[in-house]
C-alpha atoms as a PDB file:
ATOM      1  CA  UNK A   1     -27.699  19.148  -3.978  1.00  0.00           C
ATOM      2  CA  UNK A   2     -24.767  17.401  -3.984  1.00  0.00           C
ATOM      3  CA  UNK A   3     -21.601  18.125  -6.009  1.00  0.00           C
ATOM      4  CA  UNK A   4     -19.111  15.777  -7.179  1.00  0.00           C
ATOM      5  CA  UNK A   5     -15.805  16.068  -4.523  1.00  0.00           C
ATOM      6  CA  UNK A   6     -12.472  15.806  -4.983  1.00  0.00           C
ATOM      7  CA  UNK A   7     -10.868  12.642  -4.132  1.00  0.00           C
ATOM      8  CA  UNK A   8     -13.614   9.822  -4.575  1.00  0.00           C
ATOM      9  CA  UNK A   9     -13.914  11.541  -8.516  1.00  0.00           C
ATOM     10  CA  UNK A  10     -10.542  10.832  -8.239  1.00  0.00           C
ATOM     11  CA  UNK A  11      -9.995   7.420  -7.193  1.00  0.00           C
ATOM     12  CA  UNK A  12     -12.835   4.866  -6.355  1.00  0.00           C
ATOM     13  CA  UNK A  13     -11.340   1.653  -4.429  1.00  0.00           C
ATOM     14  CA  UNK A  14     -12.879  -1.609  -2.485  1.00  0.00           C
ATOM     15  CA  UNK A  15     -11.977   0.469   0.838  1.00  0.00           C
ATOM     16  CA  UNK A  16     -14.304   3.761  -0.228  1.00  0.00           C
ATOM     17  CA  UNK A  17     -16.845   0.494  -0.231  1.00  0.00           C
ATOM     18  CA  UNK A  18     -17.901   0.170   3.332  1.00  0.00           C
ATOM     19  CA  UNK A  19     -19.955  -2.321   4.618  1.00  0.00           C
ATOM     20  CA  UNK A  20     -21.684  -0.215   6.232  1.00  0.00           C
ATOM     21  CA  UNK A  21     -23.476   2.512   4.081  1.00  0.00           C
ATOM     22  CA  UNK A  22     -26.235   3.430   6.312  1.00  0.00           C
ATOM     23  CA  UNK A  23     -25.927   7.477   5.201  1.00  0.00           C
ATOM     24  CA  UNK A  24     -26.749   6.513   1.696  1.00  0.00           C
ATOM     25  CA  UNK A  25     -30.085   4.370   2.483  1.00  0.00           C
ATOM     26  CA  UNK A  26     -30.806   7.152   4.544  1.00  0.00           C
ATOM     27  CA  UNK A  27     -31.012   9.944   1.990  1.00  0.00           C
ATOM     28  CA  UNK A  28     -32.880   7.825  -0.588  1.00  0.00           C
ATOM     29  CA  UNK A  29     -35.230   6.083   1.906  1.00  0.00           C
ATOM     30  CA  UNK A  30     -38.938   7.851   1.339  1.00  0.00           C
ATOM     31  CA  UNK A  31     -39.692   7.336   5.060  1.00  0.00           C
ATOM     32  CA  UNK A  32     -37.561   6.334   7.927  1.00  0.00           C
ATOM     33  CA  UNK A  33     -38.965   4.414  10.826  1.00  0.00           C
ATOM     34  CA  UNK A  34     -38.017   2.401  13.824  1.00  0.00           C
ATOM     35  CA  UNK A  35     -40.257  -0.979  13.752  1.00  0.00           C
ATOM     36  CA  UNK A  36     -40.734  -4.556  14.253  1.00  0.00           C
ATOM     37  CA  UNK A  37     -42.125  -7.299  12.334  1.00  0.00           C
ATOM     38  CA  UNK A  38     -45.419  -8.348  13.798  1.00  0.00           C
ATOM     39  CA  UNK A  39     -46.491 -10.752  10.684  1.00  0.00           C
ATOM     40  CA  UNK A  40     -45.387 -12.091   7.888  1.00  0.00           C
ATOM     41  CA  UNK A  41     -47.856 -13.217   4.552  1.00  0.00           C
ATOM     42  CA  UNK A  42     -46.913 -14.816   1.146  1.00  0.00           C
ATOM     43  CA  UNK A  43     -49.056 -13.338  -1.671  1.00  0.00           C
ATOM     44  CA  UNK A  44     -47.551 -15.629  -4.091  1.00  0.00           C
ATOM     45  CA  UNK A  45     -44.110 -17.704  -4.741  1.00  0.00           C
ATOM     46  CA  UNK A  46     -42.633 -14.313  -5.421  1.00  0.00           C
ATOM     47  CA  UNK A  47     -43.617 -12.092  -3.050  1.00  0.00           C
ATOM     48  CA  UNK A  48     -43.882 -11.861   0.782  1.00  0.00           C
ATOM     49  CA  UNK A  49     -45.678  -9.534   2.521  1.00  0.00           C
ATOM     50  CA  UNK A  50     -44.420  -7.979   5.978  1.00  0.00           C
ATOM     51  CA  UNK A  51     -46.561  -6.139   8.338  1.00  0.00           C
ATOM     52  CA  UNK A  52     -44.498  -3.777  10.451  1.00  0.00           C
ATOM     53  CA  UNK A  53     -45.138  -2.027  13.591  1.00  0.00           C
ATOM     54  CA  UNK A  54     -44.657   1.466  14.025  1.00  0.00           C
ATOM     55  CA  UNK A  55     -42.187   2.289  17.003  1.00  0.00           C
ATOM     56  CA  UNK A  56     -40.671   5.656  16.399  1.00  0.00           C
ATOM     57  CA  UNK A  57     -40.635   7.539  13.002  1.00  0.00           C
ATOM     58  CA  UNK A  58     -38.107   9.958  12.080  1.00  0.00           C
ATOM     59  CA  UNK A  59     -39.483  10.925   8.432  1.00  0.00           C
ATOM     60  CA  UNK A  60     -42.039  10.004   6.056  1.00  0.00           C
ATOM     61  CA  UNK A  61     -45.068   7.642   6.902  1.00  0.00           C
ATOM     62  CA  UNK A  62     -46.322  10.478   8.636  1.00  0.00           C
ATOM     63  CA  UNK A  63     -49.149   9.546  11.707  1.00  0.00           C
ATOM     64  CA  UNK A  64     -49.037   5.671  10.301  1.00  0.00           C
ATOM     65  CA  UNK A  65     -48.879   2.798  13.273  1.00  0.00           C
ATOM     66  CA  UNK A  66     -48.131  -0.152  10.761  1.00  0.00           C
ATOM     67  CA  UNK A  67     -47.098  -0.474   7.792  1.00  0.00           C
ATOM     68  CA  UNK A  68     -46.425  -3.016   5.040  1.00  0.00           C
ATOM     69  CA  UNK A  69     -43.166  -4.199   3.488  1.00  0.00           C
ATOM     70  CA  UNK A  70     -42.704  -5.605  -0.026  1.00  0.00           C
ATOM     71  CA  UNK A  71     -40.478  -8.695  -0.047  1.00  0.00           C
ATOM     72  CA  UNK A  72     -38.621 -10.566  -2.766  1.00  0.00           C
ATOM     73  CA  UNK A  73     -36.944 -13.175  -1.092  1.00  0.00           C
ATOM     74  CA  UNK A  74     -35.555 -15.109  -4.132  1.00  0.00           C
ATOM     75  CA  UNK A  75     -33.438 -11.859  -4.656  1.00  0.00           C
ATOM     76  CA  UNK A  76     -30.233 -12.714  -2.974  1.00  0.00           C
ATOM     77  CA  UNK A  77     -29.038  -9.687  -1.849  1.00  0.00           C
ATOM     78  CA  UNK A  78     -32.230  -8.188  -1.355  1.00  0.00           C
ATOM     79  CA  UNK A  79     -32.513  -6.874   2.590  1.00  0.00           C
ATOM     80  CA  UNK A  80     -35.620  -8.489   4.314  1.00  0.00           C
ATOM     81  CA  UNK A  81     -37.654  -7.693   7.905  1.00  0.00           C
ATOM     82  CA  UNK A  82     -36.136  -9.538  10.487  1.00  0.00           C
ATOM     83  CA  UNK A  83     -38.841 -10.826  12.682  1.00  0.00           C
ATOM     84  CA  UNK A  84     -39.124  -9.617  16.839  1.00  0.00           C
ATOM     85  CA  UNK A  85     -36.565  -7.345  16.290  1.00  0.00           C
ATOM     86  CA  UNK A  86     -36.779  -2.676  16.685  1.00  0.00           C
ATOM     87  CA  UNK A  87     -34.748  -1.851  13.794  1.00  0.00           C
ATOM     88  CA  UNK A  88     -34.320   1.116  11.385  1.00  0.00           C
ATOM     89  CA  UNK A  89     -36.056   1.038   8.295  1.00  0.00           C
ATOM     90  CA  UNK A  90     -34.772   2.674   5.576  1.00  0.00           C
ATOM     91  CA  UNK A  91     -37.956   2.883   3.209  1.00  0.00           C
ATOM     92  CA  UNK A  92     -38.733   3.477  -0.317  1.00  0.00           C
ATOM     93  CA  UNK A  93     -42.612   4.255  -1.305  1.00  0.00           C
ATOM     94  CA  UNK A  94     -44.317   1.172  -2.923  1.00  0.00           C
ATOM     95  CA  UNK A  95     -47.202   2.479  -3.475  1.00  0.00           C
ATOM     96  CA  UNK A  96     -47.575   2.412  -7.203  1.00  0.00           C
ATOM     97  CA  UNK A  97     -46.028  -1.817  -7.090  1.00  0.00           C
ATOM     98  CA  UNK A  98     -48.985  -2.647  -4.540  1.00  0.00           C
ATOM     99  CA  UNK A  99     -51.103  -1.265  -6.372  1.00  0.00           C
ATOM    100  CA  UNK A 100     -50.591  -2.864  -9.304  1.00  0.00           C
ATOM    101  CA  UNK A 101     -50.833  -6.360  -7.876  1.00  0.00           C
ATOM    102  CA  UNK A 102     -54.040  -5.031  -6.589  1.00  0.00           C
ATOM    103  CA  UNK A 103     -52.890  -4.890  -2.776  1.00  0.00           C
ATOM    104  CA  UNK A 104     -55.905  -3.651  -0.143  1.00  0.00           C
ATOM    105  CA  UNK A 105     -55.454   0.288   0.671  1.00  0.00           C
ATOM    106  CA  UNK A 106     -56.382  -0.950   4.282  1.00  0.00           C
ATOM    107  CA  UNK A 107     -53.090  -3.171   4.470  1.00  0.00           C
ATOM    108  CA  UNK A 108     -50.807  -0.100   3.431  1.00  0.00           C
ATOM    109  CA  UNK A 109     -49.144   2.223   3.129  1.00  0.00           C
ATOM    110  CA  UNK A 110     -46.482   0.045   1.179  1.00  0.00           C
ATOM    111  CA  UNK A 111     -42.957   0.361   1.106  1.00  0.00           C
ATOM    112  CA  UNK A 112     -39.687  -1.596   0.097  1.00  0.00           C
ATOM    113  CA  UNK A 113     -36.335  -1.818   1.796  1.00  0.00           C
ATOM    114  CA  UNK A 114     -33.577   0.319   0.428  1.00  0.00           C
ATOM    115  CA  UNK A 115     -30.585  -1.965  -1.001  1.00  0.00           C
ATOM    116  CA  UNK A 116     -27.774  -0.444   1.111  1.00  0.00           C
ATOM    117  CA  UNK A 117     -26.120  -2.173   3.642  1.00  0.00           C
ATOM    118  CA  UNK A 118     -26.211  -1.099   6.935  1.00  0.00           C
ATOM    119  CA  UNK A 119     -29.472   0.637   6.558  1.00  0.00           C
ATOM    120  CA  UNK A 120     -31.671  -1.436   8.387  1.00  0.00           C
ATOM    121  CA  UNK A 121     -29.581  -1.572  11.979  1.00  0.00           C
ATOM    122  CA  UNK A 122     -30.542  -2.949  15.369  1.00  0.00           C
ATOM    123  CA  UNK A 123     -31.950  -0.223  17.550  1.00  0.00           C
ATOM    124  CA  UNK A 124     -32.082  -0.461  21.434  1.00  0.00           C
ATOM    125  CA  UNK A 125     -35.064   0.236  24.221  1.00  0.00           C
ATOM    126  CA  UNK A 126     -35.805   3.959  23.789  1.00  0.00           C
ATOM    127  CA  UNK A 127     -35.371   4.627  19.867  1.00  0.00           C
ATOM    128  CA  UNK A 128     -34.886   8.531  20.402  1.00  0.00           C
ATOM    129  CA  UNK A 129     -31.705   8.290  22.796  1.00  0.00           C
ATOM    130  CA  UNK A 130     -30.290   5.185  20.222  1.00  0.00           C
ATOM    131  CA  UNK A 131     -27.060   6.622  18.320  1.00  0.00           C
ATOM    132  CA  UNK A 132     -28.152   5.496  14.752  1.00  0.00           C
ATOM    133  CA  UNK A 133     -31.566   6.745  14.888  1.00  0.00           C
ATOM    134  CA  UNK A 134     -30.306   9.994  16.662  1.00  0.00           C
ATOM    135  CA  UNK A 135     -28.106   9.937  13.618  1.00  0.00           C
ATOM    136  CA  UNK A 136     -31.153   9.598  10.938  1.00  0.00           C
ATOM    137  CA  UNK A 137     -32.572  12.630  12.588  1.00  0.00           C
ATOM    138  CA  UNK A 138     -29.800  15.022  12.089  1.00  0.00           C
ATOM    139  CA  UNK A 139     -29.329  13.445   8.403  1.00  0.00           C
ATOM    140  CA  UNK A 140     -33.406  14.347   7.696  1.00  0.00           C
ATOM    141  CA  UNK A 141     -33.180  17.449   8.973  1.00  0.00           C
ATOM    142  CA  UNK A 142     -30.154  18.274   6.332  1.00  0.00           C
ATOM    143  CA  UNK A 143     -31.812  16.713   4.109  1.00  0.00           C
ATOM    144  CA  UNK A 144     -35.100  19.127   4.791  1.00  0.00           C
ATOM    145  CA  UNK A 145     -32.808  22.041   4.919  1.00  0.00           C
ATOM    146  CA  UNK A 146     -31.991  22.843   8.169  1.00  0.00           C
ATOM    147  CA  UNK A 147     -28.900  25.173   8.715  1.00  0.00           C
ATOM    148  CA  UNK A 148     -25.781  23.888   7.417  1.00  0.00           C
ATOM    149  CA  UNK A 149     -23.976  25.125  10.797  1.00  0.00           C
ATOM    150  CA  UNK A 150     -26.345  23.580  12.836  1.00  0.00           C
ATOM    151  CA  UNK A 151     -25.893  19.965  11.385  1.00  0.00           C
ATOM    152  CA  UNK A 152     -22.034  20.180  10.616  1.00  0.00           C
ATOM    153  CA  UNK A 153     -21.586  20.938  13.932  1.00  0.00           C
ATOM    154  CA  UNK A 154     -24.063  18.414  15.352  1.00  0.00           C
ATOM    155  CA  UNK A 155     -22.099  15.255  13.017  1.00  0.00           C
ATOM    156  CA  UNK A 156     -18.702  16.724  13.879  1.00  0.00           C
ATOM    157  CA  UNK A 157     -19.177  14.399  17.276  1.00  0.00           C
ATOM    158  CA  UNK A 158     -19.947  11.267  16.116  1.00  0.00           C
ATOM    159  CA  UNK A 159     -17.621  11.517  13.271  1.00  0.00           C
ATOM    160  CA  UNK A 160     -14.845  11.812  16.648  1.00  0.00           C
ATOM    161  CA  UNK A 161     -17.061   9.338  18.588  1.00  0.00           C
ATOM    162  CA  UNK A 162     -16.529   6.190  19.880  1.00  0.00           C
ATOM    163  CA  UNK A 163     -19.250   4.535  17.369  1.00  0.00           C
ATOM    164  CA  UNK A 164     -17.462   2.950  14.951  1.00  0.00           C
ATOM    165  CA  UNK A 165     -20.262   2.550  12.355  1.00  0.00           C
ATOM    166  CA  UNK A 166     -21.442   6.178  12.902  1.00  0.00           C
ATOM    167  CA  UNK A 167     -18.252   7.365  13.155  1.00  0.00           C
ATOM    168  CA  UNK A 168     -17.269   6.407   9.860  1.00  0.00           C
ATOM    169  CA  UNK A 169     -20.523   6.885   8.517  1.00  0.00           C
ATOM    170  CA  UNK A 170     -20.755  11.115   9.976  1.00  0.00           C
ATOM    171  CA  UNK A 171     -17.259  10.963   8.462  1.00  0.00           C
ATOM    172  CA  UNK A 172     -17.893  10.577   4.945  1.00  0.00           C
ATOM    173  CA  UNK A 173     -21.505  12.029   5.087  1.00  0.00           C
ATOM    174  CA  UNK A 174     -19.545  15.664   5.510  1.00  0.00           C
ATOM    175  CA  UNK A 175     -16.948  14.670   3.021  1.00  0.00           C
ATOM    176  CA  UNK A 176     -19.586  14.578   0.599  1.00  0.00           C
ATOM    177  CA  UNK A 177     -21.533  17.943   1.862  1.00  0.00           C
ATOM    178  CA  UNK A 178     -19.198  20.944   1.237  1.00  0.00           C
ATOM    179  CA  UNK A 179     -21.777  23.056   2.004  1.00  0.00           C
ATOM    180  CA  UNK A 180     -21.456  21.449   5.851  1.00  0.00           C
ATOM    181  CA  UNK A 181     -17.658  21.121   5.687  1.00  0.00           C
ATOM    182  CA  UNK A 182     -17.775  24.421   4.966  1.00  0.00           C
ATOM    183  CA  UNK A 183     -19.841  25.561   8.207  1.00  0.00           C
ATOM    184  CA  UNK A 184     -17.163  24.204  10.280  1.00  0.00           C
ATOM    185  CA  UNK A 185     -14.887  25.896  12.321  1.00  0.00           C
ATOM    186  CA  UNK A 186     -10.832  26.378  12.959  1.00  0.00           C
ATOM    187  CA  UNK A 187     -10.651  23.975  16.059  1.00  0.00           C
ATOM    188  CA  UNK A 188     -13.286  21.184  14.491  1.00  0.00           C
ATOM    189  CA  UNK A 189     -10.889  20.528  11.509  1.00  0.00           C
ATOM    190  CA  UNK A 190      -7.866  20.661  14.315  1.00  0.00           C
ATOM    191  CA  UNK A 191      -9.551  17.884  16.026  1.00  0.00           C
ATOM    192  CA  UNK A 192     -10.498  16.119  12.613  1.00  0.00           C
ATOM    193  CA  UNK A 193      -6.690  16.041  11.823  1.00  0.00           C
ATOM    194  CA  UNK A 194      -5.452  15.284  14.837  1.00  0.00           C
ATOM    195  CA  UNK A 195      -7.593  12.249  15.059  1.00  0.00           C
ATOM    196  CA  UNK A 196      -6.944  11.862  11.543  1.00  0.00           C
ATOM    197  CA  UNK A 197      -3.129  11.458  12.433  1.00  0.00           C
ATOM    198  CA  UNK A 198      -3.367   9.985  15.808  1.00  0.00           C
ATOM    199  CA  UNK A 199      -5.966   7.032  15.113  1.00  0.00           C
ATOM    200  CA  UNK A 200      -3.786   3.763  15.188  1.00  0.00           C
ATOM    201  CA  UNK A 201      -6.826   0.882  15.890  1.00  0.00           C
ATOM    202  CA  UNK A 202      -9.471   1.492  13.317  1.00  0.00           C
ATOM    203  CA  UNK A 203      -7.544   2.611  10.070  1.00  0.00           C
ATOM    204  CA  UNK A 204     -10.843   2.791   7.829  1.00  0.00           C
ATOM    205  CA  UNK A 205     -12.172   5.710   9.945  1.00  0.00           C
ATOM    206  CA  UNK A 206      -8.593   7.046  10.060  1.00  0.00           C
ATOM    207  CA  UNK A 207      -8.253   6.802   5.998  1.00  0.00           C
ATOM    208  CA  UNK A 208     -11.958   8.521   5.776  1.00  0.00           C
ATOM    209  CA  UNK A 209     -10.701  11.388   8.284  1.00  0.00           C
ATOM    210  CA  UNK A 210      -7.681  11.695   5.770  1.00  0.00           C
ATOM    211  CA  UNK A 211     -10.116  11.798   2.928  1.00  0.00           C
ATOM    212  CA  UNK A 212     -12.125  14.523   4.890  1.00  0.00           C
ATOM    213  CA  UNK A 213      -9.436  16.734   5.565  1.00  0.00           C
ATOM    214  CA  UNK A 214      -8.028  16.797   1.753  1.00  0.00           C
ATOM    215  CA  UNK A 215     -11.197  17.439   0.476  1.00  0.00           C
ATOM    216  CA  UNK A 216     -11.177  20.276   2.799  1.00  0.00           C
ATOM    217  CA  UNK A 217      -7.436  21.231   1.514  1.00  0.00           C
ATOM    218  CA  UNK A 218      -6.605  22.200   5.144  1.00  0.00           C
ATOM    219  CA  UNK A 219      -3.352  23.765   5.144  1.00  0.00           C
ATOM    220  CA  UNK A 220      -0.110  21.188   5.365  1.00  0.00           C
ATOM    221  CA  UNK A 221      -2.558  18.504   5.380  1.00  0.00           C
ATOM    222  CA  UNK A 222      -0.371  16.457   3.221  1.00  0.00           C
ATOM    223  CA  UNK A 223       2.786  16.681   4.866  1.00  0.00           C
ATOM    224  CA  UNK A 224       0.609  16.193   8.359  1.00  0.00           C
ATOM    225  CA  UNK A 225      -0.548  12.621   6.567  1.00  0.00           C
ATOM    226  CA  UNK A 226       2.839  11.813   5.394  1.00  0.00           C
ATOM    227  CA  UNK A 227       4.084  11.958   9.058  1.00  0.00           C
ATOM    228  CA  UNK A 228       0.929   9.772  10.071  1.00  0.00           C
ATOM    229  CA  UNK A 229       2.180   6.739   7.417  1.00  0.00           C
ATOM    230  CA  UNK A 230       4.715   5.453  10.233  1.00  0.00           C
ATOM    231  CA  UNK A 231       2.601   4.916  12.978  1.00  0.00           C
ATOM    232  CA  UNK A 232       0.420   1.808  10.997  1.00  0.00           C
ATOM    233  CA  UNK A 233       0.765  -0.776   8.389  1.00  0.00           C
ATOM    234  CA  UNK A 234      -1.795  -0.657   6.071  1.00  0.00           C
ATOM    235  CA  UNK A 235      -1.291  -0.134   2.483  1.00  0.00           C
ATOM    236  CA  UNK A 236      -4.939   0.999   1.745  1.00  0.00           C
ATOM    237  CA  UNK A 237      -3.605   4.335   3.784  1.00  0.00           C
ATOM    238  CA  UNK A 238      -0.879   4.220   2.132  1.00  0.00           C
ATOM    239  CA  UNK A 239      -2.276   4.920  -1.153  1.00  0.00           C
ATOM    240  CA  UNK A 240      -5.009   6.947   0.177  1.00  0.00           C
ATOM    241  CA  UNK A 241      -2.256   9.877   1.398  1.00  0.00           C
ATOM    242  CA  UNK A 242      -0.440   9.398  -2.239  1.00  0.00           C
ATOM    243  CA  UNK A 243      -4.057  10.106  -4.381  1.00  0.00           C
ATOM    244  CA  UNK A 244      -4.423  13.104  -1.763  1.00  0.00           C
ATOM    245  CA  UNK A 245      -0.625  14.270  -2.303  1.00  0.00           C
ATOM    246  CA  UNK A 246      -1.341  13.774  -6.527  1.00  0.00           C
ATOM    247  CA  UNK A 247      -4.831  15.755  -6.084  1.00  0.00           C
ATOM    248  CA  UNK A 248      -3.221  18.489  -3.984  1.00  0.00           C
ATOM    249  CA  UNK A 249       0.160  18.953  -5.098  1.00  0.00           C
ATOM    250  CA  UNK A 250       0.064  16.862  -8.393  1.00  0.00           C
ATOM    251  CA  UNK A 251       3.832  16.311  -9.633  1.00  0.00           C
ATOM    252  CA  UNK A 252       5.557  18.476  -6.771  1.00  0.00           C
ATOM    253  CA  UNK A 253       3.921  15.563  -4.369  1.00  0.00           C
ATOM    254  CA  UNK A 254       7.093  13.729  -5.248  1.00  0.00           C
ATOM    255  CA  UNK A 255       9.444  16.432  -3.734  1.00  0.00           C
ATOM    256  CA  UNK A 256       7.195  16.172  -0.285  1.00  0.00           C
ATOM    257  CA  UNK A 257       7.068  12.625   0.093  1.00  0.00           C
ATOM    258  CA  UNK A 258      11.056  11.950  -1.007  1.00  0.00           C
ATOM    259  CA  UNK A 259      12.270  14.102   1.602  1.00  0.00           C
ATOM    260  CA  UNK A 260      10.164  12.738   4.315  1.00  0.00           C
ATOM    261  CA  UNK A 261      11.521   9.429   2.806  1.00  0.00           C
ATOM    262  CA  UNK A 262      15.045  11.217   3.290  1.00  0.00           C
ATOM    263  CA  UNK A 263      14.488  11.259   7.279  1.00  0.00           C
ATOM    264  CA  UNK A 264      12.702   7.603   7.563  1.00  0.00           C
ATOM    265  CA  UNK A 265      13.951   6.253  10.605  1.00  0.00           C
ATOM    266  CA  UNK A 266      13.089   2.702  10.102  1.00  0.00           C
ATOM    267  CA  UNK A 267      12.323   0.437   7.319  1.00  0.00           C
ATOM    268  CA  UNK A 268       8.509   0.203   7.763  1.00  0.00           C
ATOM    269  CA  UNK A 269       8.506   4.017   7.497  1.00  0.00           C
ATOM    270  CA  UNK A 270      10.260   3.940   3.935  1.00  0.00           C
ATOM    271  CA  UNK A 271       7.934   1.275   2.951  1.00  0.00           C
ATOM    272  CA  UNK A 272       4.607   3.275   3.567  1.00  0.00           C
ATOM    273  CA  UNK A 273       6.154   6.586   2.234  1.00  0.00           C
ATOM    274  CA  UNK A 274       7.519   4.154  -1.084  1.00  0.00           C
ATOM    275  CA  UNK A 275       3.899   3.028  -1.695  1.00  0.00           C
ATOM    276  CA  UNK A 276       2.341   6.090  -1.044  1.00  0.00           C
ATOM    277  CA  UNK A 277       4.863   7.670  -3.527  1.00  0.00           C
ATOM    278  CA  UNK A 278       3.667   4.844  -6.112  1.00  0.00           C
ATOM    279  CA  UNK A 279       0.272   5.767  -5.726  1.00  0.00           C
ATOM    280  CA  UNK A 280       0.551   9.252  -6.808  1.00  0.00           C
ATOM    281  CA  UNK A 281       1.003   7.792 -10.171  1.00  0.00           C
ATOM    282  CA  UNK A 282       2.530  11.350 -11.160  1.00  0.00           C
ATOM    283  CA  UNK A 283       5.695  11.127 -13.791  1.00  0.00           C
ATOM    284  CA  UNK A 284       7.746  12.610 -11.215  1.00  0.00           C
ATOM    285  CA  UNK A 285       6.955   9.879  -8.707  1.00  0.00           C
ATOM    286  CA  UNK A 286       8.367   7.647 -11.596  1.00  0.00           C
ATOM    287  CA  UNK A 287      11.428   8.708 -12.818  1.00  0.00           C
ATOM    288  CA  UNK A 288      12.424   8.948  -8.598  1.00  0.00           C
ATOM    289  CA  UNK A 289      11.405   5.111  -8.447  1.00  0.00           C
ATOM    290  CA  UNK A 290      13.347   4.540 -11.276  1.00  0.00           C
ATOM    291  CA  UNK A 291      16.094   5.734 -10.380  1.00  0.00           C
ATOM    292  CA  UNK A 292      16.098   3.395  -6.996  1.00  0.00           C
ATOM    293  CA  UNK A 293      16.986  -0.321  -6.482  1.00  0.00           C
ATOM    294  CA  UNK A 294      14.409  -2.546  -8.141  1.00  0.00           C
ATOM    295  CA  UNK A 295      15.421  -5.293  -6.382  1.00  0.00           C
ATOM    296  CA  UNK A 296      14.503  -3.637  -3.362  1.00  0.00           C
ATOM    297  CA  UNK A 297      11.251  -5.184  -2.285  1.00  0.00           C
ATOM    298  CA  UNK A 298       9.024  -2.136  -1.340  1.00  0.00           C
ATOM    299  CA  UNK A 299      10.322  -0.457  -4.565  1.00  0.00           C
ATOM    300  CA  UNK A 300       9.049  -2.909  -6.312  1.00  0.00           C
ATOM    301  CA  UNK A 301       5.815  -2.587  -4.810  1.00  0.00           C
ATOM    302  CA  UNK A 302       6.102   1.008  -5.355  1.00  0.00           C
ATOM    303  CA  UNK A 303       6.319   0.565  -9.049  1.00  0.00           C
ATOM    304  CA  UNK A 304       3.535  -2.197  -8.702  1.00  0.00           C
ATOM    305  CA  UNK A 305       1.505   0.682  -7.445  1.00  0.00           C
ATOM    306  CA  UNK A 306       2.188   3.901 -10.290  1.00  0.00           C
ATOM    307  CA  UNK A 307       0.606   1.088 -12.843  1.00  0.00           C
ATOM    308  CA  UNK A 308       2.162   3.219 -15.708  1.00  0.00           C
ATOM    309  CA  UNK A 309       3.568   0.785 -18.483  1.00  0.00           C
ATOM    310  CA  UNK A 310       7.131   2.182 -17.750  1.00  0.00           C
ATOM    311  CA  UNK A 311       6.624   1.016 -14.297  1.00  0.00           C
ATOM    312  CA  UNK A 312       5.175  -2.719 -15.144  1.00  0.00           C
ATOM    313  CA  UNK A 313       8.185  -2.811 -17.561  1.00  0.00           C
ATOM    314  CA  UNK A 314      10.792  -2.079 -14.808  1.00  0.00           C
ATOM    315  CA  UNK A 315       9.126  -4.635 -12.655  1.00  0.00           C
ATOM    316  CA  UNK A 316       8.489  -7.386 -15.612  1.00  0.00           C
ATOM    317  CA  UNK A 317       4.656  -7.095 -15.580  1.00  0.00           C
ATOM    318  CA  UNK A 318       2.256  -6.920 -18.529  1.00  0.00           C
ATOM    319  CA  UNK A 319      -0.793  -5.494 -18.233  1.00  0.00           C
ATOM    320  CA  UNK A 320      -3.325  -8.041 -18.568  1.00  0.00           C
END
């Protein structure tokens, strides 16, 4: 059972929306398979029917060789079989739908694609050595209680791995399992923090390593992440380390980030550390923009960012 954790309760944004989401279609798939479309069958103008071959399963659909997939292909957004191709399948049970429209027992057992994105990836040659479906079978096992030590330990490598997707994805899987945060050790969250810091190329895994870390309230993990601003320009970081700094230190978060801003070296450093100061949204964090240059461009921004009226009134913006 999940509980809810600290920073996405605190601040949901377009960047906590990967998309990529392949943990989530994973935990509330009924089965989980690696197959291929081998036909394809209207049953009417609304519904298409897919037979899939059985390569590899991970969970659920237990001893079945093909299966059938409920389609709905005037639904937009709704994720479809994709024809030739060994993929993950991220299932839900149809059962009760199929048999409703009267479906032949011999045809099932039915199923329908999960809506995340990113659940239904491309798998290579041998299924069992392919990262993502290696990845599904440490993710069932948790889910079918295996030790908590055993799987926080096992995801602690691809969330430092060169996968991007799975890195991300192993990333924010243990920021939402405190029971498996919890299971790791001392030199795991050294290397989680150190990455978290050091990462310069892919800034959403760096941001969800940040995220990680908070939730984890490793010691001096603010003032680590403060340091870790200069190195890239990306705002979405920015504001990530000022909700951390407002979660962990609330109003004394102001006091940490303007004496770091004290010692900027550059302008690009005050910048970050201005907008991550906005985005603690804290009182404190207020009156110290307030007492800066407006005209100032990333002060401006910074106010732009605390969204308290005060602020929009120092800037000349009404809330719309």
């Amino acid at each position: 059972m999940r509980t809810p954790f600290l920073f996405v309760s605190v601040f949901v944004t377009a960047a906590l929306l990967p998309a990529q989401n392949l943990r989530q279609g994973l935990v509330e798939a009924d089965a989980v398979v690696v197959a291929r479309q081998v036909g394809k069958t209207p049953h009417d103008d609304d519904l298409t029917l897919h037979r899939l071959q059985v390569v590899h399963t991970v969970r659920g659909a237990a001893g079945a060789t093909a299966i059938t997939v409920l389609d709905w292909p005037k639904l937009a957004l709704h994720q479809r079989p994709t024809p030739r191709q060994s993929r993950l399948y991220c299932l839900q049970d149809a059962s009760a739908t199929a048999t409703r429209l009267g479906l032949p027992v011999a045809n099932g057992p039915y199923f329908k694609m999960v809506g995340w994105a990113g659940a239904n990836p491309l798998v290579g040659a041998e299924p069992a050595a392919d990262p993502a479906v290696r990845f599904a079978t440490v993710l069932a096992a948790a889910e079918a209680g295996a030790s908590p030590t055993d799987t926080a330990t096992t995801l602690c490598a691809p969330a430092l791995g060169q996968d991007p997707v799975l890195r991300l994805e192993a990333t924010r899987y243990l920021t939402e399992r405190p029971d498996l945060r919890s299971k790791l050790g001392g030199l795991q969250w050294s290397q989680l923090l150190a990455r978290a810091t050091g990462e310069i190329d892919d800034v959403a895994h760096k941001t969800a390593l940040a995220e990680l870390c908070g939730e984890q309230r490793l010691e001096g993990v603010f003032d680590t992440l403060l340091v870790a601003l200069g190195p890239v320009d990306d705002a979405e970081f920015a504001r990530t380390v000022g909700r951390i700094g407002r979660a962990l230190h609330g109003e004394d978060a102001t006091e940490r980030i303007t004496t770091r801003l004290s010692r900027a070296a550059n302008q690009k450093d005050k910048k970050a550390l201005l907008l991550a100061l906005g985005a603690t949204s804290t009182a404190s964090a207020l009156d110290a923009l307030l007492r800066m240059d407006k005209k100032d461009a990333a002060v401006e921004a910074a106010l732009r960012e605390h969204r308290s009226p005060a602020a929009r009134e120092a800037v000349g913006t009404k809330k719309k």
